[in-house]
Protein backbone atom coordinates (compact mmCIF):
# COMPACT_ATOMS: atom_id res chain seq x y z
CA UNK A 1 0.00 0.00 0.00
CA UNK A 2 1.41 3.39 -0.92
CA UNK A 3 0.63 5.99 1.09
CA UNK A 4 2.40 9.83 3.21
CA UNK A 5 1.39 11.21 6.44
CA UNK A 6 0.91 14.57 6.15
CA UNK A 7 0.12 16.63 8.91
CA UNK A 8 -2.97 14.90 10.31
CA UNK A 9 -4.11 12.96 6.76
CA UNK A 10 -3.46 9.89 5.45
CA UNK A 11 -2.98 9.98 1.31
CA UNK A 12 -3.03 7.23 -0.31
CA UNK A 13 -1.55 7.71 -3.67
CA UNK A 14 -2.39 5.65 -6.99
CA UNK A 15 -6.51 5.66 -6.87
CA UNK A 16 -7.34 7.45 -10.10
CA UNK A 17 -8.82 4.41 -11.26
CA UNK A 18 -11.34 4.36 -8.41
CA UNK A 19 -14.27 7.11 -8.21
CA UNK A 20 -14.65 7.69 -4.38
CA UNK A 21 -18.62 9.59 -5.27
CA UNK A 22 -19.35 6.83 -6.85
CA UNK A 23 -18.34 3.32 -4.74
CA UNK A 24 -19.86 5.56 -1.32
CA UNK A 25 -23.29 6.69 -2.80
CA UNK A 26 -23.46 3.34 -5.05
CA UNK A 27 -26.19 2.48 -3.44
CA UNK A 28 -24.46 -0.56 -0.94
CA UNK A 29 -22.04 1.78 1.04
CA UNK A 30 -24.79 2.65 3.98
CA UNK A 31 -22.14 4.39 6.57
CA UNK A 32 -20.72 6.96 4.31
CA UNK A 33 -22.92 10.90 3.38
CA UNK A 34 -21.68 13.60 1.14
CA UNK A 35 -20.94 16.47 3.74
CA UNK A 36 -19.61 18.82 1.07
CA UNK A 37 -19.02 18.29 -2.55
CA UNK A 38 -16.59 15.25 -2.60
CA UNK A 39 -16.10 15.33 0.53
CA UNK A 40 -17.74 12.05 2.54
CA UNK A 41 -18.08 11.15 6.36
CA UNK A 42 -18.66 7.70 7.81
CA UNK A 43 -17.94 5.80 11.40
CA UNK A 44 -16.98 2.35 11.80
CA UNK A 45 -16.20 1.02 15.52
CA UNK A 46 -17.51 4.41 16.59
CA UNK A 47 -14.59 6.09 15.00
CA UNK A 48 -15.34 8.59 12.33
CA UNK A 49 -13.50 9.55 9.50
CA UNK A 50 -13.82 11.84 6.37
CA UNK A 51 -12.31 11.27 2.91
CA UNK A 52 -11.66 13.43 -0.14
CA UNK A 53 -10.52 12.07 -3.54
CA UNK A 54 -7.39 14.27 -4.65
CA UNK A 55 -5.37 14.11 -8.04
CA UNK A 56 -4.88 10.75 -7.91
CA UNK A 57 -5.39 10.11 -4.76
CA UNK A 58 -7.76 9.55 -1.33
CA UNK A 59 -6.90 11.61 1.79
CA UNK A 60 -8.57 10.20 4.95
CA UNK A 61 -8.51 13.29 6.74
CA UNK A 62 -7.80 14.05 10.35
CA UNK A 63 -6.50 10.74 11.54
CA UNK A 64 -3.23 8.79 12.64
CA UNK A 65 -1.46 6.22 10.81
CA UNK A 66 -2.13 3.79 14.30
CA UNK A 67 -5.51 4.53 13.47
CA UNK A 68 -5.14 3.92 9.81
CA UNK A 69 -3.25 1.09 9.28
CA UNK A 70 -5.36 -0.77 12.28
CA UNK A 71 -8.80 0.39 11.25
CA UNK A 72 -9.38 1.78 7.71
């Protein structure tokens, strides 16, 4: 898995072939809502998380890598 810490995201680099608006509102992603344009928020274990497809990339925003590599 490729991926840089920076500041308090996660990127992980090499998704342009995945379309993040698309797999989360799908249809059979239930935990995940658009909170701004392409941005999306979801919890899982009761910890919450937003992501945000850049370039060719997904940030999960505002977490650890602890936190990252254990739960997302």
């Amino acid at each position: 898995m490729n991926y840089t810490v920076r500041e308090n995201d996660i990127i992980l680099k090499d998704f342009d072939c995945l379309d993040l608006r698309n797999t989360l509102l799908c249809g059979q992603a239930f935990r995940w809502k658009e909170i701004e344009e392409g941005t999306f928020r979801g919890t899982v274990r009761g910890t919450t998380l937003s992501l945000v497809q850049k370039d060719n990339g997904i940030a999960f925003l505002n977490t650890d890598e602890n936190t990252f590599l254990a739960l997302w």
